[in-house]
C-alpha atoms as a PDB file:
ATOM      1  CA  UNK A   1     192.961 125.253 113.284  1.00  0.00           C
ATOM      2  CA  UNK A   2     190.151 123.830 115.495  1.00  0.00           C
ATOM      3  CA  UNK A   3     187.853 121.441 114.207  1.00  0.00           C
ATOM      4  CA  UNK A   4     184.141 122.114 114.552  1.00  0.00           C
ATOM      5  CA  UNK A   5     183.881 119.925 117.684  1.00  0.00           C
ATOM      6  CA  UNK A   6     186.389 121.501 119.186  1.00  0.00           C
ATOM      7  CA  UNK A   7     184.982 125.185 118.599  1.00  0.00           C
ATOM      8  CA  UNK A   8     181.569 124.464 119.753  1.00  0.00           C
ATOM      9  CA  UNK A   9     183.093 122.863 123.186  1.00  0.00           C
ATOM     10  CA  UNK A  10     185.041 125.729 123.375  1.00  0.00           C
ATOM     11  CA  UNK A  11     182.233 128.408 122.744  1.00  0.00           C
ATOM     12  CA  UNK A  12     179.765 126.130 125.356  1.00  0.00           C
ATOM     13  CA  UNK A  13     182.373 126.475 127.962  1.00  0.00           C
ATOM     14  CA  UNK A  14     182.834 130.574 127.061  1.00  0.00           C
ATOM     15  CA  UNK A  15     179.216 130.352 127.754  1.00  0.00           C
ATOM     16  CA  UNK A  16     179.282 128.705 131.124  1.00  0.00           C
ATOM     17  CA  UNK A  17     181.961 131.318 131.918  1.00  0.00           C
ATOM     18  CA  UNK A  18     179.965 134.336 131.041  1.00  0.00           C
ATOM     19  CA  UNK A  19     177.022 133.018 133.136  1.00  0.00           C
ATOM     20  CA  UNK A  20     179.055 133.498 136.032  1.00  0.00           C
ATOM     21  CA  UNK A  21     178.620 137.512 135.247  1.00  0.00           C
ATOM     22  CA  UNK A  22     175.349 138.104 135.495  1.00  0.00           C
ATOM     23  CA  UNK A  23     174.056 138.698 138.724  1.00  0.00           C
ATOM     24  CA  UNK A  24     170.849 137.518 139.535  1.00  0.00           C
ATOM     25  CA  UNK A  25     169.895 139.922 141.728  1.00  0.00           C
ATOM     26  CA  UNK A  26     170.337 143.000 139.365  1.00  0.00           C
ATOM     27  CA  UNK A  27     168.544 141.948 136.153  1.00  0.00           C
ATOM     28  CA  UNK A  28     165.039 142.649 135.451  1.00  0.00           C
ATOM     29  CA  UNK A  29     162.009 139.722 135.716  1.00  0.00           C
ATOM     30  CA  UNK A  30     162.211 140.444 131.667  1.00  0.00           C
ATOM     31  CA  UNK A  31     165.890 140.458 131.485  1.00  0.00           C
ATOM     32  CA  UNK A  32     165.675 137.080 133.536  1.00  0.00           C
ATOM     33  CA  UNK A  33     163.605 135.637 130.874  1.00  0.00           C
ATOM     34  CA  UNK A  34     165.926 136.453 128.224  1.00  0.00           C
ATOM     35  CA  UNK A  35     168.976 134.476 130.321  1.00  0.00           C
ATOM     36  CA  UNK A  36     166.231 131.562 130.586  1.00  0.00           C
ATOM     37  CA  UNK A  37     165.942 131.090 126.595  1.00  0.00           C
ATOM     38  CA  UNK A  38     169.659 131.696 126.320  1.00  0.00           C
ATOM     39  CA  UNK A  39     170.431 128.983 128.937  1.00  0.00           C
ATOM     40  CA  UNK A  40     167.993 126.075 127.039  1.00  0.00           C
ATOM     41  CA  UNK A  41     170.007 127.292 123.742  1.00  0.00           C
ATOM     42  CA  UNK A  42     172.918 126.195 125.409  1.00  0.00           C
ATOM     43  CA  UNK A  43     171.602 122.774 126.462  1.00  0.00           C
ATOM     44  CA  UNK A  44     170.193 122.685 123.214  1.00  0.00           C
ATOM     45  CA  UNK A  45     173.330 123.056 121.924  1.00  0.00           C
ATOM     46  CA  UNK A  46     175.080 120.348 123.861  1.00  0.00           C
ATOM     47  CA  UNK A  47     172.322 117.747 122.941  1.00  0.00           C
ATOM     48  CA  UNK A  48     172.773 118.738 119.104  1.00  0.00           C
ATOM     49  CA  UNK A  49     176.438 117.687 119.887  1.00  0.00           C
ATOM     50  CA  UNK A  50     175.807 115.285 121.740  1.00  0.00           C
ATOM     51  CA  UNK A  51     173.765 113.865 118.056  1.00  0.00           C
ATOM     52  CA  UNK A  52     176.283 114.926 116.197  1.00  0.00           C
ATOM     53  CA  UNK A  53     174.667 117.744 114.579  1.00  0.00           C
ATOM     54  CA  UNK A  54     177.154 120.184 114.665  1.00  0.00           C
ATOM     55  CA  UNK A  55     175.961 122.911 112.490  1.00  0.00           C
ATOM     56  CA  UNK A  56     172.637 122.888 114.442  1.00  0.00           C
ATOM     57  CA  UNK A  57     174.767 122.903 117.727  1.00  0.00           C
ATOM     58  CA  UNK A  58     177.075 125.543 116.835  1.00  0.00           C
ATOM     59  CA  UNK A  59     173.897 127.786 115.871  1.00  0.00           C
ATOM     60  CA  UNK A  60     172.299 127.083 118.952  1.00  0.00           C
ATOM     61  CA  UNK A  61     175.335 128.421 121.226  1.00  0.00           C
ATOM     62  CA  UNK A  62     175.648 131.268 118.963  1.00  0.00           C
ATOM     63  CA  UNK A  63     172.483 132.671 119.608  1.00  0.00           C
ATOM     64  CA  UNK A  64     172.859 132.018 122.964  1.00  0.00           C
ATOM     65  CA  UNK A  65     175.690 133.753 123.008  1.00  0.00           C
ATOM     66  CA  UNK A  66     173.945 136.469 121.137  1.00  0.00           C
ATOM     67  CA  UNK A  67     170.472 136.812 124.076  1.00  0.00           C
ATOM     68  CA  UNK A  68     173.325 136.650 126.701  1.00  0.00           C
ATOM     69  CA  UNK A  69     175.621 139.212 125.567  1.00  0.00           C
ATOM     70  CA  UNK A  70     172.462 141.535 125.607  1.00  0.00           C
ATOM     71  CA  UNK A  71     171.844 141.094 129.081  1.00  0.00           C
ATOM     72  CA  UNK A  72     175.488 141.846 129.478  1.00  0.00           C
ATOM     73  CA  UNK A  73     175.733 144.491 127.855  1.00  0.00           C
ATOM     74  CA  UNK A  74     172.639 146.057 129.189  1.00  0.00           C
ATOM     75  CA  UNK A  75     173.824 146.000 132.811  1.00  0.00           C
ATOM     76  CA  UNK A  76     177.177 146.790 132.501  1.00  0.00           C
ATOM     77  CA  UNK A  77     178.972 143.698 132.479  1.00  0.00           C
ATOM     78  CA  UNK A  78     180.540 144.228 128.764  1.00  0.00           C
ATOM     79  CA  UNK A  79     181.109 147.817 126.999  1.00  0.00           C
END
């Protein structure tokens, strides 16, 4: 089983990876915003860990996860 550490790296690097999906050049100024606030919940994220505040970290990537998969899901990239 992971530790908590381990499963936020993980989930920031799923993050990083699912970036690479979204093209720029098809999403909306509004959708772009979205991707924006997901992106500084990422880096918020990663300077949570960084304190050692895991729980706060691991919240932080969720919901970026969560604004991220919306923008996903609204152009196509996941069903």
């Amino acid at each position: 089983m992971a530790t908590i550490e381990e499963r936020i790296l993980k989930d920031i690097e799923i993050f990083g990876n699912n970036m690479k999906e979204i093209d720029g050049s098809k999403i909306d100024p509004k959708q772009r915003k979205i991707v924006e606030l997901a992106e500084m919940y990422a880096k918020d994220s990663r300077a949570f860990f960084d304190k050692k505040d895991f729980y706060t970290s691991f919240s932080s990537i969720a919901y970026a996860h969560g604004l991220l998969d919306s923008i996903r899901k609204l152009n196509g990239v996941i069903e």
